[in-house]
PDB file of N, CA and C in Angstrom:
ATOM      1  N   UNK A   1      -1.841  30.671 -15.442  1.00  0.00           N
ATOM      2  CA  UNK A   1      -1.430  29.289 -15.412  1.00  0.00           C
ATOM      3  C   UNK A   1      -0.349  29.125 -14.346  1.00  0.00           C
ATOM      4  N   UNK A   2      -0.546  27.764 -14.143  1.00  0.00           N
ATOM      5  CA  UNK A   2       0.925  27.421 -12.584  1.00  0.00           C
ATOM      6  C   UNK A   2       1.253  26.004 -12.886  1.00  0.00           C
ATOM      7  N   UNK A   3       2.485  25.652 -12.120  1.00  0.00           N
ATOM      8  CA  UNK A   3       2.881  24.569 -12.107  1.00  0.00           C
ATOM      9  C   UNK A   3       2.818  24.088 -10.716  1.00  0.00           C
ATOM     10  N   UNK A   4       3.075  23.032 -10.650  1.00  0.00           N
ATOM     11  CA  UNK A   4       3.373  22.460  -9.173  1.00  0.00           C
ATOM     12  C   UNK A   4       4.784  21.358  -9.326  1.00  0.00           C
ATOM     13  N   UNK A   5       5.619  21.314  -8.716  1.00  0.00           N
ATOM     14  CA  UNK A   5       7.243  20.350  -8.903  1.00  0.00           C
ATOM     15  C   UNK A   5       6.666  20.304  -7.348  1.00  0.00           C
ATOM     16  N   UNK A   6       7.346  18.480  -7.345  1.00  0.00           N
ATOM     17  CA  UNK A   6       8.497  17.852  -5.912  1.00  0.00           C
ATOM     18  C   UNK A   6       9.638  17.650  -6.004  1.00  0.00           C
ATOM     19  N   UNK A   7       9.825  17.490  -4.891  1.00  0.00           N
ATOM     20  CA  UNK A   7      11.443  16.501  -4.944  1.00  0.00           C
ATOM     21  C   UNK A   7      11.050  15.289  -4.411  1.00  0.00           C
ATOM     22  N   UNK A   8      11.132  14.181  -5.045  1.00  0.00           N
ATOM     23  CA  UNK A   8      11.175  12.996  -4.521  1.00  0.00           C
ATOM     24  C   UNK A   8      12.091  12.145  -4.231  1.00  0.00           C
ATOM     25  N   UNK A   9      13.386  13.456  -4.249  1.00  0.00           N
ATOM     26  CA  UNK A   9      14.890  12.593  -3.736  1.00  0.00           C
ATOM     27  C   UNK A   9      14.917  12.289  -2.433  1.00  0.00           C
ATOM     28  N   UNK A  10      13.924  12.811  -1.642  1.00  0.00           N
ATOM     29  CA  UNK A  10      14.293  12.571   0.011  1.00  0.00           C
ATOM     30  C   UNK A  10      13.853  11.180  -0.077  1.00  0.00           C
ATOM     31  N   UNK A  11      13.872  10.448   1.367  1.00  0.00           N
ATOM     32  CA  UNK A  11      12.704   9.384   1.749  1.00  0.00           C
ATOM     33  C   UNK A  11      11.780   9.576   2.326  1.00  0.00           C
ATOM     34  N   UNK A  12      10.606   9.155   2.488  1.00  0.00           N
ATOM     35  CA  UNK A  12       9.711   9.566   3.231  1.00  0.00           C
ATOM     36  C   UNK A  12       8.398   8.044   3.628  1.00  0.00           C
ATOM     37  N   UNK A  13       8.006   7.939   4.368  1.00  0.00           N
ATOM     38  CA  UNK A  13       6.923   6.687   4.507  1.00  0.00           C
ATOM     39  C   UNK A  13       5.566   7.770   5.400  1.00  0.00           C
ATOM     40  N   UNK A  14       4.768   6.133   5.283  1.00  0.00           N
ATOM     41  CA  UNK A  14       3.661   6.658   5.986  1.00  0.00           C
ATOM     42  C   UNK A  14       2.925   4.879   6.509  1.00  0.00           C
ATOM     43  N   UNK A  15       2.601   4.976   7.530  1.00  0.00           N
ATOM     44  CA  UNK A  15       1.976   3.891   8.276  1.00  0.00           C
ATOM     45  C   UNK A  15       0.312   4.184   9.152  1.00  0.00           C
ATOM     46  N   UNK A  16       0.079   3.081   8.827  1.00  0.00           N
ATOM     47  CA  UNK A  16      -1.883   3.602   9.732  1.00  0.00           C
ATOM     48  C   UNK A  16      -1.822   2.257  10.150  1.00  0.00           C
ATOM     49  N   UNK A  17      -2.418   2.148  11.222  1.00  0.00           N
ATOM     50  CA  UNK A  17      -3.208   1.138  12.004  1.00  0.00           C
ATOM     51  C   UNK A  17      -4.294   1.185  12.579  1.00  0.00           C
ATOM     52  N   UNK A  18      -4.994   0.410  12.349  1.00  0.00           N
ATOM     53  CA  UNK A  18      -6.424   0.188  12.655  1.00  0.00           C
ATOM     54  C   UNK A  18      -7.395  -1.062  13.592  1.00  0.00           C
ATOM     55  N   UNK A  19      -8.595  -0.401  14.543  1.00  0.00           N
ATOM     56  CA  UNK A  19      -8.434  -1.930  15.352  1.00  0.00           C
ATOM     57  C   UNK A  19     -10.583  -1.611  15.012  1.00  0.00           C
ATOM     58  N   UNK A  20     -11.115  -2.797  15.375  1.00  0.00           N
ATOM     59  CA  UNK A  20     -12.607  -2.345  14.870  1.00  0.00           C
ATOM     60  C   UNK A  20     -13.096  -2.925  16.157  1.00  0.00           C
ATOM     61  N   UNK A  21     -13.990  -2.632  17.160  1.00  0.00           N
ATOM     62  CA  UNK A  21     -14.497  -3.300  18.210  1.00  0.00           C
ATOM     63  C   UNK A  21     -16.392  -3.454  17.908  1.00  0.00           C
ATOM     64  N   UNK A  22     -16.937  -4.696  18.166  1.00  0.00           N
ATOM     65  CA  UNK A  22     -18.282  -4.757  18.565  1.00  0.00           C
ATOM     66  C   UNK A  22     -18.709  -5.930  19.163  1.00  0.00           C
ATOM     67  N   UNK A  23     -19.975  -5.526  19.494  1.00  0.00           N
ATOM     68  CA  UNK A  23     -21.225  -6.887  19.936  1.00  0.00           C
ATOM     69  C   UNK A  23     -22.071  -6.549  19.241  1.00  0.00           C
ATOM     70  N   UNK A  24     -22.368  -7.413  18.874  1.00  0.00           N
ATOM     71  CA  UNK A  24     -23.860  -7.809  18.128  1.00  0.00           C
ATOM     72  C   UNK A  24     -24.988  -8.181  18.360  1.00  0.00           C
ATOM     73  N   UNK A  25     -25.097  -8.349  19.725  1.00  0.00           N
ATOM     74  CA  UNK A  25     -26.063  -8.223  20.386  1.00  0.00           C
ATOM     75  C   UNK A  25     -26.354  -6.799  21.114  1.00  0.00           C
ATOM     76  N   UNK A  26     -25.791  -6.013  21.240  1.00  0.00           N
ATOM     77  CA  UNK A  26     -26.397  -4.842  21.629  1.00  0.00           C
ATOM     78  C   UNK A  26     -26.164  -3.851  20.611  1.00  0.00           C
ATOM     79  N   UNK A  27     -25.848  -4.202  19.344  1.00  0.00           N
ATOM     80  CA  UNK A  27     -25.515  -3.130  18.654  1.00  0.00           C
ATOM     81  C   UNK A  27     -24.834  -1.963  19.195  1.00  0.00           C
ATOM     82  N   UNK A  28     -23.440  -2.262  19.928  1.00  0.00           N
ATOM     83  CA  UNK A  28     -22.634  -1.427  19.462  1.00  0.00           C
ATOM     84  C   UNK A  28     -21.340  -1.595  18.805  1.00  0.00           C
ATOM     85  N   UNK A  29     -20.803  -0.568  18.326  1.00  0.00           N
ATOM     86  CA  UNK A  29     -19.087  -1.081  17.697  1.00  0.00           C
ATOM     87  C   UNK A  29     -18.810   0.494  17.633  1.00  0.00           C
ATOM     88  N   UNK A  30     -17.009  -0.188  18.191  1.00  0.00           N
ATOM     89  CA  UNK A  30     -16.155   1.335  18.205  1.00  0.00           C
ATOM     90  C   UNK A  30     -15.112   0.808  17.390  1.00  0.00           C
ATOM     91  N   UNK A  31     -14.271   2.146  17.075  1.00  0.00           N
ATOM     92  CA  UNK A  31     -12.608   1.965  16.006  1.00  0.00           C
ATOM     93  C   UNK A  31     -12.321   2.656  16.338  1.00  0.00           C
ATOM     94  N   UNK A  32     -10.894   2.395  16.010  1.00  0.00           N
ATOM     95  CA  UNK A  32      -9.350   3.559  16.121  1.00  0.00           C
ATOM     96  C   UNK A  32      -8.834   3.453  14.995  1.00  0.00           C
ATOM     97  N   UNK A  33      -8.141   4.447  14.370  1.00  0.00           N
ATOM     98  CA  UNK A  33      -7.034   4.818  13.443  1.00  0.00           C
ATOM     99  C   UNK A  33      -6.040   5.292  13.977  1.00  0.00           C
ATOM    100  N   UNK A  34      -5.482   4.958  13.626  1.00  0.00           N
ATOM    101  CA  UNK A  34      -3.573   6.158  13.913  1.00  0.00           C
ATOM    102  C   UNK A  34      -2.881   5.833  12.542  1.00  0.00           C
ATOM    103  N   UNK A  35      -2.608   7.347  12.091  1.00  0.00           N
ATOM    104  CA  UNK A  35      -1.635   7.244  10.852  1.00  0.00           C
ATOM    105  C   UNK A  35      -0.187   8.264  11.116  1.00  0.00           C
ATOM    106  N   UNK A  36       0.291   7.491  11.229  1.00  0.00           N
ATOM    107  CA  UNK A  36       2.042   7.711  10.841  1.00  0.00           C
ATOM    108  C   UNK A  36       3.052   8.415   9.986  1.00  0.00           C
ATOM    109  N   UNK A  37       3.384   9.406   9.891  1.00  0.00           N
ATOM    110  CA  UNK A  37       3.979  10.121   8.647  1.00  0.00           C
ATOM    111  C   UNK A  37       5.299  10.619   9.111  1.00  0.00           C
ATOM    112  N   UNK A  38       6.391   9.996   8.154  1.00  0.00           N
ATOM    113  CA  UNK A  38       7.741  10.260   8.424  1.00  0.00           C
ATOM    114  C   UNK A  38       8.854  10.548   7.331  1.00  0.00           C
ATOM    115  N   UNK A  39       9.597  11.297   7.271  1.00  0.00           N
ATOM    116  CA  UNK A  39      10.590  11.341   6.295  1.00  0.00           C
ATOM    117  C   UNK A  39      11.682  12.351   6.874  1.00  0.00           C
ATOM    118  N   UNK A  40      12.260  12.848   5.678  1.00  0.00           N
ATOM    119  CA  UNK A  40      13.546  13.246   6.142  1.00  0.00           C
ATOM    120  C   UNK A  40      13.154  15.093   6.701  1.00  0.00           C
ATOM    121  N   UNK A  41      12.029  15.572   6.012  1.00  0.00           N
ATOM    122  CA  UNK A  41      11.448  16.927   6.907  1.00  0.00           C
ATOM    123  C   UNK A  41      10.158  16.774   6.689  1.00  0.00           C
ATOM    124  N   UNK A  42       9.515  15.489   7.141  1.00  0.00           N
ATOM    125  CA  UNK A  42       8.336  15.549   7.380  1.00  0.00           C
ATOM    126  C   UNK A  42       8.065  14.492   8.617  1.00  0.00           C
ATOM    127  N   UNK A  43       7.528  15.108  10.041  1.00  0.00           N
ATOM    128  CA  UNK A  43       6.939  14.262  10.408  1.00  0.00           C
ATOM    129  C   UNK A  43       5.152  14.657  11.066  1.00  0.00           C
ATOM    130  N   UNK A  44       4.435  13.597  10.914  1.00  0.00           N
ATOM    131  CA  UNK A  44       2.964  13.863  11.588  1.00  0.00           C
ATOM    132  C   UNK A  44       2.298  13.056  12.119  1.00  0.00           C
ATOM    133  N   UNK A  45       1.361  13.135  12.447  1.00  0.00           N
ATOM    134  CA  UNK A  45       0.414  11.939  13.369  1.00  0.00           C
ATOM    135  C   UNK A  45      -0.736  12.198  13.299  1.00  0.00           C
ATOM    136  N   UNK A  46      -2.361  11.496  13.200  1.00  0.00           N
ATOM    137  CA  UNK A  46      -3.121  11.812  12.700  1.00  0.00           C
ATOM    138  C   UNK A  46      -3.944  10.385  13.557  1.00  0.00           C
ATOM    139  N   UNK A  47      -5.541  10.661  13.903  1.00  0.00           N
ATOM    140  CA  UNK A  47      -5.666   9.632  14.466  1.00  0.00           C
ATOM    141  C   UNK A  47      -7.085  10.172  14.387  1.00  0.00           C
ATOM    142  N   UNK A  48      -8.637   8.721  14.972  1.00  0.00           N
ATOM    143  CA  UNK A  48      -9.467   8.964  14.173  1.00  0.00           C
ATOM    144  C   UNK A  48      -9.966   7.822  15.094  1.00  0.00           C
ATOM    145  N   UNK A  49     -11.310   7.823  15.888  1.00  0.00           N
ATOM    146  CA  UNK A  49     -11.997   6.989  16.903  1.00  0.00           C
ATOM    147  C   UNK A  49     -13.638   7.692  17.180  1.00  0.00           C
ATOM    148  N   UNK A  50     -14.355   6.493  17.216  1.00  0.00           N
ATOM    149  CA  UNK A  50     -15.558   7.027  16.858  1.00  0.00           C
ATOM    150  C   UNK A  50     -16.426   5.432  17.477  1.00  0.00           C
ATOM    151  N   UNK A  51     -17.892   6.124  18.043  1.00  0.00           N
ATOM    152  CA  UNK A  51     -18.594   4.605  18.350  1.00  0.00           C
ATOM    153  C   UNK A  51     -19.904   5.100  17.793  1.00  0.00           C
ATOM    154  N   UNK A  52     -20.437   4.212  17.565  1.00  0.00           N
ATOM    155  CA  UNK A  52     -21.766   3.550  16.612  1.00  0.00           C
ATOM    156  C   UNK A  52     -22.255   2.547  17.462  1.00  0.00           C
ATOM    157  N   UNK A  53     -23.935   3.033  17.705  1.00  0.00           N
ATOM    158  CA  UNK A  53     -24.934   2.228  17.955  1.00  0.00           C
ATOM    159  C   UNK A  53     -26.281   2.337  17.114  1.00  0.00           C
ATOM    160  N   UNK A  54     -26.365   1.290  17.417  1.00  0.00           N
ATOM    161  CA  UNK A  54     -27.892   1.218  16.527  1.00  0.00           C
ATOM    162  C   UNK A  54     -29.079   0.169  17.640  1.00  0.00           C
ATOM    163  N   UNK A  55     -29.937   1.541  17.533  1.00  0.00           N
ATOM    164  CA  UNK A  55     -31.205   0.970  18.140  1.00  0.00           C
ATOM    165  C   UNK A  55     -32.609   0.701  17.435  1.00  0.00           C
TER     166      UNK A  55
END
């Protein structure tokens, strides 16, 4: 058996933004992600883009 503890005395956040692109007449569409991660010993970045067509 195990445990797992935090500390949730620090601060810490996290932020994502997101954008969606297409036409609909040619069937295509692209996106972006970016996610944000910050606190007092944590920081990261993380991000995520991809295109889609359909024929």
């Amino acid at each position: 058996m195990f445990s797992l503890a935090d500390n949730f005395q620090d601060t810490w956040g996290e932020v994502s933004a997101g954008i969606n692109l297409f036409n609909l007449g040619a069937g295509a569409s692209s996106f972006g992600k970016v996610d944000v991660t910050f606190g007092d010993d944590i920081d990261g970045v993380g991000g995520q883009l991809g295109v889609r067509y359909k024929w």
